[in-house]
C-alpha atoms as a PDB file:
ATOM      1  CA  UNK A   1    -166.252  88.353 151.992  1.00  0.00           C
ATOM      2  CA  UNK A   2    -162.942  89.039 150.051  1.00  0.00           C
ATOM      3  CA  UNK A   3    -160.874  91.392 150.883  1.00  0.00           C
ATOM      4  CA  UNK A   4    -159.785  93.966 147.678  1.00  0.00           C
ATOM      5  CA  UNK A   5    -156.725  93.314 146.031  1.00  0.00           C
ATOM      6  CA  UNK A   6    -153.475  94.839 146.638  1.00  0.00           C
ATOM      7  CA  UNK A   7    -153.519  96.632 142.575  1.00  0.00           C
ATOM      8  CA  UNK A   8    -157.326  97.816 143.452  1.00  0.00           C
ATOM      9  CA  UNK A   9    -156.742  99.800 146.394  1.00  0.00           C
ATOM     10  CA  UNK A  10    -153.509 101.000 145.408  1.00  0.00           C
ATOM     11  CA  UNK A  11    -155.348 101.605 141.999  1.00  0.00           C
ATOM     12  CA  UNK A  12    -158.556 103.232 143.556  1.00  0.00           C
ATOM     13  CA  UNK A  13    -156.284 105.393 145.806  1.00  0.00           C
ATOM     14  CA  UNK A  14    -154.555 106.783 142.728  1.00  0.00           C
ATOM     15  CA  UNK A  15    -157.618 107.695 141.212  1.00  0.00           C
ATOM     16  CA  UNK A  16    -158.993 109.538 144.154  1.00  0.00           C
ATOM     17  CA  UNK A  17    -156.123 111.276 144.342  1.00  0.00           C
ATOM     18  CA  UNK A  18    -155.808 111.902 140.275  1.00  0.00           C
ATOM     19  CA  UNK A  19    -159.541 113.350 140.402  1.00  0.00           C
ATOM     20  CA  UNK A  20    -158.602 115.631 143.453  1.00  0.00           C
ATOM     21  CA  UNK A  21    -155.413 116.927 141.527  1.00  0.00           C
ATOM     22  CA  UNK A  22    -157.978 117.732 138.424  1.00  0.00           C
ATOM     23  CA  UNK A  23    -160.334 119.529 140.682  1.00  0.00           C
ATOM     24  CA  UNK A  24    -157.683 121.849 142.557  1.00  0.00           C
ATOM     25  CA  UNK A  25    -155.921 122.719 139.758  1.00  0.00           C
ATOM     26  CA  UNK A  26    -159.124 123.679 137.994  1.00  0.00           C
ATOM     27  CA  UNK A  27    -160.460 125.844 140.870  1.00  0.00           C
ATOM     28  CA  UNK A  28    -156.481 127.630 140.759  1.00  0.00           C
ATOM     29  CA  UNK A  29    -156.922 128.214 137.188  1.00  0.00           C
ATOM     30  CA  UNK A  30    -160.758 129.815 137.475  1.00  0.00           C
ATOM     31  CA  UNK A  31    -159.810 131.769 140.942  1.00  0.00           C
ATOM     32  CA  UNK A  32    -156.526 133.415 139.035  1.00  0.00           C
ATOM     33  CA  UNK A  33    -158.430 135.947 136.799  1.00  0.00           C
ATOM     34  CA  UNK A  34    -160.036 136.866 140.008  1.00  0.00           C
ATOM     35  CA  UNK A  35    -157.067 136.784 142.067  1.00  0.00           C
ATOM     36  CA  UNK A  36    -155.266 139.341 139.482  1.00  0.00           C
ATOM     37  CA  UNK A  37    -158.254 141.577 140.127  1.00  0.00           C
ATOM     38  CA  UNK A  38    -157.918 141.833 143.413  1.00  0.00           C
ATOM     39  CA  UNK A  39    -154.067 142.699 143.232  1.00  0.00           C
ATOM     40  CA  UNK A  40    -154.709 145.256 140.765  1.00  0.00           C
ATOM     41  CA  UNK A  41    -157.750 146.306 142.766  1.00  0.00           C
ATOM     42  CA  UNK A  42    -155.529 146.665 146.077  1.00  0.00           C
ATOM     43  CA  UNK A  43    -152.696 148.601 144.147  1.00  0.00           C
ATOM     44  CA  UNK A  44    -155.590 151.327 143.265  1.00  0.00           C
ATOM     45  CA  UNK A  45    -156.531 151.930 146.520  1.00  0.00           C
ATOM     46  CA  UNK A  46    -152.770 151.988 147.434  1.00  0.00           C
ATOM     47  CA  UNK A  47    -152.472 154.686 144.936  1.00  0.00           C
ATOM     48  CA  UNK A  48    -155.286 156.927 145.987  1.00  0.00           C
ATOM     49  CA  UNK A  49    -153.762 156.628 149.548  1.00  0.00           C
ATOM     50  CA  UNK A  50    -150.838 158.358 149.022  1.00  0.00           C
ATOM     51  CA  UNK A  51    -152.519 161.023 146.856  1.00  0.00           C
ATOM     52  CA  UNK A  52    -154.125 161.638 149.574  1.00  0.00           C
ATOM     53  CA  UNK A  53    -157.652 160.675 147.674  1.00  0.00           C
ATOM     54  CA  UNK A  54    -158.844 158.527 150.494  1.00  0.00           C
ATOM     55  CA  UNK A  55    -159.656 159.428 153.857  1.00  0.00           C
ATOM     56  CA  UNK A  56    -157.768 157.384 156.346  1.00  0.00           C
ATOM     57  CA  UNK A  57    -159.392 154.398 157.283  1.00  0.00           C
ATOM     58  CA  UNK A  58    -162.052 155.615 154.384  1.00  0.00           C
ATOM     59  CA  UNK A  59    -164.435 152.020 154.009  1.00  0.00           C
ATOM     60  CA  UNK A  60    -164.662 151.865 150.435  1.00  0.00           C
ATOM     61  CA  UNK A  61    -166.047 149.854 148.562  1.00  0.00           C
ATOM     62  CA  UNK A  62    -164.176 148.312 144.731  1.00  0.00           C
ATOM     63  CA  UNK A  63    -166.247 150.314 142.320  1.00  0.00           C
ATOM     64  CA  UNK A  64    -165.902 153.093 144.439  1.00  0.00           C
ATOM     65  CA  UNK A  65    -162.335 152.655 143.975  1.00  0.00           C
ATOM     66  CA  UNK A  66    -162.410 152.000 140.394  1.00  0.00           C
ATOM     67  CA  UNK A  67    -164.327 155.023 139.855  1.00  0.00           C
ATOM     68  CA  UNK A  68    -162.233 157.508 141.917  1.00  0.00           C
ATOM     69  CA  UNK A  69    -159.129 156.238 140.601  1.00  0.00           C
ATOM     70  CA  UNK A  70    -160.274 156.471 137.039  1.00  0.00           C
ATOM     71  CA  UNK A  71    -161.467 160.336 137.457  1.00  0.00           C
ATOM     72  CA  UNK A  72    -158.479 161.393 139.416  1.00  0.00           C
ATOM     73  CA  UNK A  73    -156.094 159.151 138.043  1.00  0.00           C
ATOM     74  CA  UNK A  74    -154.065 159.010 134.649  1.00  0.00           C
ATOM     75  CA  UNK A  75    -150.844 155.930 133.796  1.00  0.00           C
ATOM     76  CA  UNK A  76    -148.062 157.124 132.376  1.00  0.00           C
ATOM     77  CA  UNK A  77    -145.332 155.351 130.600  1.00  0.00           C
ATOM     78  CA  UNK A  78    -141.731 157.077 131.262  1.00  0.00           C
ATOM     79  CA  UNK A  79    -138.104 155.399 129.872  1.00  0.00           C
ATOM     80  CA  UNK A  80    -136.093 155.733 132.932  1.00  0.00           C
ATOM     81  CA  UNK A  81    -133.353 156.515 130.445  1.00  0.00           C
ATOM     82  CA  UNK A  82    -134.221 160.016 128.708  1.00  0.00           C
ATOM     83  CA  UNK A  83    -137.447 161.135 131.724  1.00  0.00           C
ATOM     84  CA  UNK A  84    -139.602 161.211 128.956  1.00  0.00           C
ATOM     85  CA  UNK A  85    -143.458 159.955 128.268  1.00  0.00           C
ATOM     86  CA  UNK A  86    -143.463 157.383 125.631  1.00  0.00           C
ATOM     87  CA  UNK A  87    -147.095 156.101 124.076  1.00  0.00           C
ATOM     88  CA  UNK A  88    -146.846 152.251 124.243  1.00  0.00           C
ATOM     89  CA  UNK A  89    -143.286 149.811 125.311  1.00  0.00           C
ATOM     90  CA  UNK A  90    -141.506 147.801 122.598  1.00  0.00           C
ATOM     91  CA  UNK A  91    -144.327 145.188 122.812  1.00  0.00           C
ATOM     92  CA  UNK A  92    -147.014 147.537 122.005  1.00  0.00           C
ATOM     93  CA  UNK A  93    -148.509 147.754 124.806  1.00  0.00           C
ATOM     94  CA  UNK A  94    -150.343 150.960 126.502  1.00  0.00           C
ATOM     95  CA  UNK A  95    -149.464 152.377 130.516  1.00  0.00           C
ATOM     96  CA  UNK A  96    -152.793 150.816 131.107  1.00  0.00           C
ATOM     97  CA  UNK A  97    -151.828 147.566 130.027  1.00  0.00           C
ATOM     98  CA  UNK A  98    -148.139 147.008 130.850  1.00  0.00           C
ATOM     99  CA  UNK A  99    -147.052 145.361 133.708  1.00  0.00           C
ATOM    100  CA  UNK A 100    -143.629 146.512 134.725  1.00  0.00           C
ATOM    101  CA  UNK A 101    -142.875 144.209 136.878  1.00  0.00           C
ATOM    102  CA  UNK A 102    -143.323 141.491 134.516  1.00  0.00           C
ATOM    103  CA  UNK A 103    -141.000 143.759 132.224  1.00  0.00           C
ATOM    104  CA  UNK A 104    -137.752 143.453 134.372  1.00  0.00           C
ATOM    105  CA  UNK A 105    -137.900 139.976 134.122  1.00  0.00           C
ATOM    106  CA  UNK A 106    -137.864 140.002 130.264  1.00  0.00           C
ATOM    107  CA  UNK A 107    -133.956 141.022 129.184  1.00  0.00           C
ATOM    108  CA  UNK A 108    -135.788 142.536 126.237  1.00  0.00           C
ATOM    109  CA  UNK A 109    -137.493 144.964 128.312  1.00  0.00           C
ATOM    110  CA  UNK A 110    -135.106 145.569 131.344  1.00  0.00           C
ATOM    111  CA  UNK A 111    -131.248 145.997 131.936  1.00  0.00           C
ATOM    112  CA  UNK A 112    -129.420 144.559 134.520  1.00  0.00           C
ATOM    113  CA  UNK A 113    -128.899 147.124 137.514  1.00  0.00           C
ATOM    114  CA  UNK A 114    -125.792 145.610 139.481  1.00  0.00           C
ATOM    115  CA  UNK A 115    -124.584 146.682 142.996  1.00  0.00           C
ATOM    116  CA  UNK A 116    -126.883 148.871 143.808  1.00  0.00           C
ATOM    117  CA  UNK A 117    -127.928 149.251 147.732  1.00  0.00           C
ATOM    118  CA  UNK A 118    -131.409 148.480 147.364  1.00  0.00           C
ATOM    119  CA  UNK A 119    -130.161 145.135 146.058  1.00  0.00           C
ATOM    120  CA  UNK A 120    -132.992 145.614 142.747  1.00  0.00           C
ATOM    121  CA  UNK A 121    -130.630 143.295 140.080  1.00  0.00           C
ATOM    122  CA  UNK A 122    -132.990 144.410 136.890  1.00  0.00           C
ATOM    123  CA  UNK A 123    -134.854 147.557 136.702  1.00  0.00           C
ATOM    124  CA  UNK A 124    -137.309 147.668 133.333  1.00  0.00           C
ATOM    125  CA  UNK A 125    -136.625 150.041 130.678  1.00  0.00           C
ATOM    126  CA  UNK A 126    -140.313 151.789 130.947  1.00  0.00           C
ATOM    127  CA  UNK A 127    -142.322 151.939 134.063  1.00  0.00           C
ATOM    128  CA  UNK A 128    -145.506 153.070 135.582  1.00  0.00           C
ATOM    129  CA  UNK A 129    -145.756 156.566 136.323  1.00  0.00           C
ATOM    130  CA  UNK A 130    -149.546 157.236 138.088  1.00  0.00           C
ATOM    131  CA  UNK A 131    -150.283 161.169 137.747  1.00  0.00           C
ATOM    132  CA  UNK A 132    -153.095 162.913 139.508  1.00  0.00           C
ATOM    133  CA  UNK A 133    -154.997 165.088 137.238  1.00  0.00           C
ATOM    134  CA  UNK A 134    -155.864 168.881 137.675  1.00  0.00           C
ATOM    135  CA  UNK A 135    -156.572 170.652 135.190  1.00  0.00           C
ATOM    136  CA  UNK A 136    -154.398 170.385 131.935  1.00  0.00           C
ATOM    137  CA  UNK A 137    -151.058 168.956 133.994  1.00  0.00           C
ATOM    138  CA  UNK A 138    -150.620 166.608 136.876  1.00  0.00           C
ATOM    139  CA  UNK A 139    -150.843 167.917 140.947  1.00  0.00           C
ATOM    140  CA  UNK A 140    -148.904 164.629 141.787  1.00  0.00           C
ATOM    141  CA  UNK A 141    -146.382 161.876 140.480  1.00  0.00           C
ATOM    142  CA  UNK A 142    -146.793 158.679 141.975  1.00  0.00           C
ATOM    143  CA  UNK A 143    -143.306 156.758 141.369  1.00  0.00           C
ATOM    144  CA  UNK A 144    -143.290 153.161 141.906  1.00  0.00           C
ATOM    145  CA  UNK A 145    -140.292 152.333 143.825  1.00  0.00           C
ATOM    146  CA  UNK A 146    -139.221 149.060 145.505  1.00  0.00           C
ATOM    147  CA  UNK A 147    -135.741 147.600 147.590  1.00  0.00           C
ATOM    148  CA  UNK A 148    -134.620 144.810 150.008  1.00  0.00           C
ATOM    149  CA  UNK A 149    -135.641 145.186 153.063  1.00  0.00           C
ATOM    150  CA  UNK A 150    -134.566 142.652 156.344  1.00  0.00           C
ATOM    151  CA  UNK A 151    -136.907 139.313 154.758  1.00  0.00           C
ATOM    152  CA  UNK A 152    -138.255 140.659 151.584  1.00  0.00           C
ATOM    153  CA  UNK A 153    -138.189 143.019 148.536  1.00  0.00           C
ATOM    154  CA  UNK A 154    -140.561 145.759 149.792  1.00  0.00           C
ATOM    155  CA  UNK A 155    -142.697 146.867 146.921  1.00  0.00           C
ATOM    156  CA  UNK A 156    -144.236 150.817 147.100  1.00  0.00           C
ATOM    157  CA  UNK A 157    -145.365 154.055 145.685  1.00  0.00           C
ATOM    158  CA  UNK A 158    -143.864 157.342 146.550  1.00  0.00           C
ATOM    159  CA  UNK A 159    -146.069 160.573 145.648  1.00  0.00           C
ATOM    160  CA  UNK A 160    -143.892 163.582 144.481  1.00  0.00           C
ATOM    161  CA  UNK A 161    -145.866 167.090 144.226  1.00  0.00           C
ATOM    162  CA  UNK A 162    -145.528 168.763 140.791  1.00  0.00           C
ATOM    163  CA  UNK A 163    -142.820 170.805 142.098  1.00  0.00           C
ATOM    164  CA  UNK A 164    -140.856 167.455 141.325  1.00  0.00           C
ATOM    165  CA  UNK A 165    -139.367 167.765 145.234  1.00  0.00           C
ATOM    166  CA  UNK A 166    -141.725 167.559 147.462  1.00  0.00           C
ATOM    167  CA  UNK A 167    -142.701 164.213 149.313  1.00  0.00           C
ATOM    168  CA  UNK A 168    -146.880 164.221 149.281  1.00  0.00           C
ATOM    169  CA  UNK A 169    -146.783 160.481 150.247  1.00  0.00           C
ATOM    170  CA  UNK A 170    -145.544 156.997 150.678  1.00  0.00           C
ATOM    171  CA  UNK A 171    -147.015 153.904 151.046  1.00  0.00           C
ATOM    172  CA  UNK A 172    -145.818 149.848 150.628  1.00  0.00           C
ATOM    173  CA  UNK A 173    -148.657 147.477 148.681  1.00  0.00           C
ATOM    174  CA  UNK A 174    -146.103 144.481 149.361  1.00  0.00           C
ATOM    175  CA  UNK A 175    -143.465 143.081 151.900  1.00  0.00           C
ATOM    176  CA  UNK A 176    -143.054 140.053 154.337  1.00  0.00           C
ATOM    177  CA  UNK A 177    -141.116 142.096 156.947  1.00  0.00           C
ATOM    178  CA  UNK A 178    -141.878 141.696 160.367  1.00  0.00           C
ATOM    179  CA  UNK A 179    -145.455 142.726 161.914  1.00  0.00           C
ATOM    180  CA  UNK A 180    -144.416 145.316 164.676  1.00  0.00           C
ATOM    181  CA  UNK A 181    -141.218 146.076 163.693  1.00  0.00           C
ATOM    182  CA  UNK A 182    -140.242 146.287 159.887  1.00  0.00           C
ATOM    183  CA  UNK A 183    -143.745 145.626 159.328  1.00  0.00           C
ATOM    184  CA  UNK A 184    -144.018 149.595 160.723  1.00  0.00           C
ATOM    185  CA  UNK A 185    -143.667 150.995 157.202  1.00  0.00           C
ATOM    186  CA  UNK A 186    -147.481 150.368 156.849  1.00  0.00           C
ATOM    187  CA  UNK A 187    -148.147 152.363 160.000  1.00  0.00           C
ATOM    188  CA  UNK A 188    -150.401 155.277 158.346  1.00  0.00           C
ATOM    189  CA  UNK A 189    -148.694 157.701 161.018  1.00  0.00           C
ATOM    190  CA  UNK A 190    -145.376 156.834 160.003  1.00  0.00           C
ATOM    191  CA  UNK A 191    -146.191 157.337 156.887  1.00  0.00           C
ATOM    192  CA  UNK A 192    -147.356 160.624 157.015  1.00  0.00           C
ATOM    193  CA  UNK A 193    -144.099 162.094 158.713  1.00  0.00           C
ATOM    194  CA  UNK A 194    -143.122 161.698 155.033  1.00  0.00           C
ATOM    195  CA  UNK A 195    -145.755 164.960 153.745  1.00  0.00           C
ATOM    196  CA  UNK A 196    -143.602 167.930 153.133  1.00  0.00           C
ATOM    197  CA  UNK A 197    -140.379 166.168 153.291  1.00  0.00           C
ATOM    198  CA  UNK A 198    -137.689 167.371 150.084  1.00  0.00           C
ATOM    199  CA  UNK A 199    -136.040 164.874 147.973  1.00  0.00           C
ATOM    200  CA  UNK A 200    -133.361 166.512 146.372  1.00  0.00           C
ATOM    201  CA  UNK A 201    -130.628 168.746 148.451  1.00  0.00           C
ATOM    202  CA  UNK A 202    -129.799 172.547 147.472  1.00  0.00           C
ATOM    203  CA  UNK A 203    -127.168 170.237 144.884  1.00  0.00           C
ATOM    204  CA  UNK A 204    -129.390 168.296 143.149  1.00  0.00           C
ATOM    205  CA  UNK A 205    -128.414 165.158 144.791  1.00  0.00           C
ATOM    206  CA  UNK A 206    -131.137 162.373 146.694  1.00  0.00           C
ATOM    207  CA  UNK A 207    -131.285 163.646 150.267  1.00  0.00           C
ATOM    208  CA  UNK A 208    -134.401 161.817 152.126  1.00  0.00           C
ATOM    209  CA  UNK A 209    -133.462 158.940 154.210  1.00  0.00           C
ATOM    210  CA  UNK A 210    -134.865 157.141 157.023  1.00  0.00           C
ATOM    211  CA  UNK A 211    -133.047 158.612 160.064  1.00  0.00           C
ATOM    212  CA  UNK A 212    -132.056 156.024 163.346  1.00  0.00           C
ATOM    213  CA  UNK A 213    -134.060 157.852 166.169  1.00  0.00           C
ATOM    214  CA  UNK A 214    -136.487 160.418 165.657  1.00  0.00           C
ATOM    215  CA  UNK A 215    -135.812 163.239 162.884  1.00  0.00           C
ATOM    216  CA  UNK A 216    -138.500 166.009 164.025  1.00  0.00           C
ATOM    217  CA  UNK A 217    -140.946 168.306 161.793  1.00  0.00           C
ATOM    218  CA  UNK A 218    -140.355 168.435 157.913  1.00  0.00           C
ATOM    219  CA  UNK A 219    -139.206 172.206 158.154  1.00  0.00           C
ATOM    220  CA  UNK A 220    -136.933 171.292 161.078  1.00  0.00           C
ATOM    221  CA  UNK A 221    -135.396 168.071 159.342  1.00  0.00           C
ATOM    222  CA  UNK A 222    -136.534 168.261 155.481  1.00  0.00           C
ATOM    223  CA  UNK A 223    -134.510 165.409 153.847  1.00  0.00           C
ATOM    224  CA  UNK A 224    -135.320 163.056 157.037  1.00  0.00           C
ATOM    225  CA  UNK A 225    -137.998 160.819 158.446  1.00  0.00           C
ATOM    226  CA  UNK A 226    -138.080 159.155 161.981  1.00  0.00           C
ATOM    227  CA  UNK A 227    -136.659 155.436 161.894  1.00  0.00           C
ATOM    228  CA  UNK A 228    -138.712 152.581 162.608  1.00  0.00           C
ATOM    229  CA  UNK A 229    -137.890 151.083 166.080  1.00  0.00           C
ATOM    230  CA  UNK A 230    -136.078 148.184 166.314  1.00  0.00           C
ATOM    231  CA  UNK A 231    -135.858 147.703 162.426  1.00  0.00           C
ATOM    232  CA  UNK A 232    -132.418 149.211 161.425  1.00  0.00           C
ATOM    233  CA  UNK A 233    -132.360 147.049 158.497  1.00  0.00           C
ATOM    234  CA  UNK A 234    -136.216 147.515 157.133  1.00  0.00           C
ATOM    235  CA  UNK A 235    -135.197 151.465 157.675  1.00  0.00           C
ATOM    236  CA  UNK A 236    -131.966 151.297 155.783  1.00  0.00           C
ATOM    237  CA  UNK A 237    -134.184 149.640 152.435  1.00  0.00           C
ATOM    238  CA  UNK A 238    -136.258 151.998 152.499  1.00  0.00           C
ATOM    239  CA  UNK A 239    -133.778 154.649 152.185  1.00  0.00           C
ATOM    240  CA  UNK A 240    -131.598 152.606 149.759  1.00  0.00           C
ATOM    241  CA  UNK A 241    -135.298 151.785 147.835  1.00  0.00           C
ATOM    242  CA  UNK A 242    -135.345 155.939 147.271  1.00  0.00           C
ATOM    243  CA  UNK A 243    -131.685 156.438 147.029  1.00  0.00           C
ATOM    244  CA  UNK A 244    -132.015 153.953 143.749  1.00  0.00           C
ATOM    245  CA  UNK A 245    -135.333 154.962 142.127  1.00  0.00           C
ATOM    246  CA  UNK A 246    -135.234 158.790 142.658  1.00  0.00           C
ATOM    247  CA  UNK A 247    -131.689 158.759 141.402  1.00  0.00           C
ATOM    248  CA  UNK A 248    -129.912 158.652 138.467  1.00  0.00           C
ATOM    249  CA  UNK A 249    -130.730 155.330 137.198  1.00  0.00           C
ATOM    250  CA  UNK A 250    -134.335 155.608 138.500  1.00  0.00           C
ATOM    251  CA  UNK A 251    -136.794 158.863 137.910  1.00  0.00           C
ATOM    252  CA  UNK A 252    -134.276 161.232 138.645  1.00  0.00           C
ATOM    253  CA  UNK A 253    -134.834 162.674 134.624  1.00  0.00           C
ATOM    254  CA  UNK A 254    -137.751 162.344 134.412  1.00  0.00           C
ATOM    255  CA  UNK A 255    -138.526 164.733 137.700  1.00  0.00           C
ATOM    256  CA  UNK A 256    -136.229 166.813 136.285  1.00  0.00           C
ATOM    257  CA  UNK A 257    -137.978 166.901 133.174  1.00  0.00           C
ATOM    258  CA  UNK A 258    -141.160 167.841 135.044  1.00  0.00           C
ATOM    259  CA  UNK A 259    -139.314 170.565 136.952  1.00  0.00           C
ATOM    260  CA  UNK A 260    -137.901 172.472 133.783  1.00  0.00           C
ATOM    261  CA  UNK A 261    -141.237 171.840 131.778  1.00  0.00           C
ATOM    262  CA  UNK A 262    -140.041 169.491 129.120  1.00  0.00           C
ATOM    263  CA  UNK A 263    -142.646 166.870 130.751  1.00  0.00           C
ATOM    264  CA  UNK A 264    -145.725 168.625 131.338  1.00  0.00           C
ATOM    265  CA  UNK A 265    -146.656 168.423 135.149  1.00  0.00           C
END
């Protein structure tokens, strides 16, 4: 019996592997709607976490999240620039459909934010402000924030009670720092040594940090929060991550803009 040619099994390989290309890349392209989902899915739950809408370690199930997040839970656009709620962003679209992080890539819809700590090079013009309803105003601002940390851009929310000082919450949706160590900032305790803490000194200025060692009760140490052991660097992003985005060139108007009324909160 004759062995196949060289051309045919060179030619039969290349169509095995040309049918096997077709079929992955069509399973990437029909998992991807499903795959967005899930990220906005896991940013929900995220956000009812810090508002302290979820029990911890609450099993919940996604429409369970959808639901409580769309009774509790109300987008906001804010321009970093004036503090103040805008309707829709210069491509017409609604808080509910705009992604800002897509936004800071587009040099339409973000400005370059050089030499700043947190090492954040664009910051978008507009971004997602997440309010927790009561009554007429909001009990809560949930402030997307994000910085370098030791291996990654660490990617959060930070909950600020209507008194536009007070820390309710933080949590991280996204990182690669390491498990154990810088990998800590997901540790729900840790977390909640942030409740009560102040942002803002008696001078107006961005106060909380991440303290090396251990910082003690939030009416013993209000602008300071127990470092993470062993992860010096992961610590100092998170307080350079806060330093940027509750300053001046982050939501520093607009939470004084909530403070003195002209933003209803």
């Amino acid at each position: 019996m004759s062995q196949p040619s060289t051309g045919y099994t060179v030619g039969f390989a290349a169509g095995i592997c040309l049918v096997a290309s077709v079929f992955v890349s069509g399973a990437a392209v029909s998992l991807k709607p499903m795959q967005e989902a899930n990220k906005v899915l896991d940013r929900q739950k995220k956000v009812l976490g810090v508002a302290g809408l979820m029990e911890k370690g609450e099993a919940i199930t996604p429409d369970e999240i959808q639901k409580r997040f769309d009774e509790n839970i109300i987008a906001r656009l804010v321009s970093l620039e004036s503090g103040l709620v805008v309707e829709t962003a210069d491509n017409g679209q609604t808080a509910d459909e705009y992604d800002q992080l897509k936004a800071t890539k587009d040099p339409a819809l973000s400005i370059a934010t050089p030499d700043n700590k947190a090492k954040v090079p664009r910051m978008a013009k507009l971004a997602t402000v997440y309010c927790v309803k009561q009554d007429a105003g909001c009990d809560q601002h949930i402030l997307p924030i994000e910085g370098k940390g030791l291996w990654s851009t660490m990617y959060g929310f930070v909950s600020v009670d209507s008194d536009a000082n007070t820390i309710r919450g933080i949590t991280f949706y996204q990182h690669g720092e390491t498990p154990g160590l810088g990998g800590e900032i997901d540790n729900l305790d840790w977390q909640q040594k942030w409740v009560g803490r102040k942002v803002y000194n008696d001078k107006g200025s961005v106060a909380i940090h991440v303290k090396k060692g251990a910082a003690g009760k939030a009416d013993v140490a209000p602008y300071s929060v127990d470092g993470l052991s062993g992860a010096t660097l992961t610590s100092n992003g998170v307080t350079h991550s806060l330093d940027l985005w509750l300053g001046a060139q982050g939501f520093e108007s607009y939470l004084s803009n909530v403070k003195s009324g002209k933003v209803k909160g």
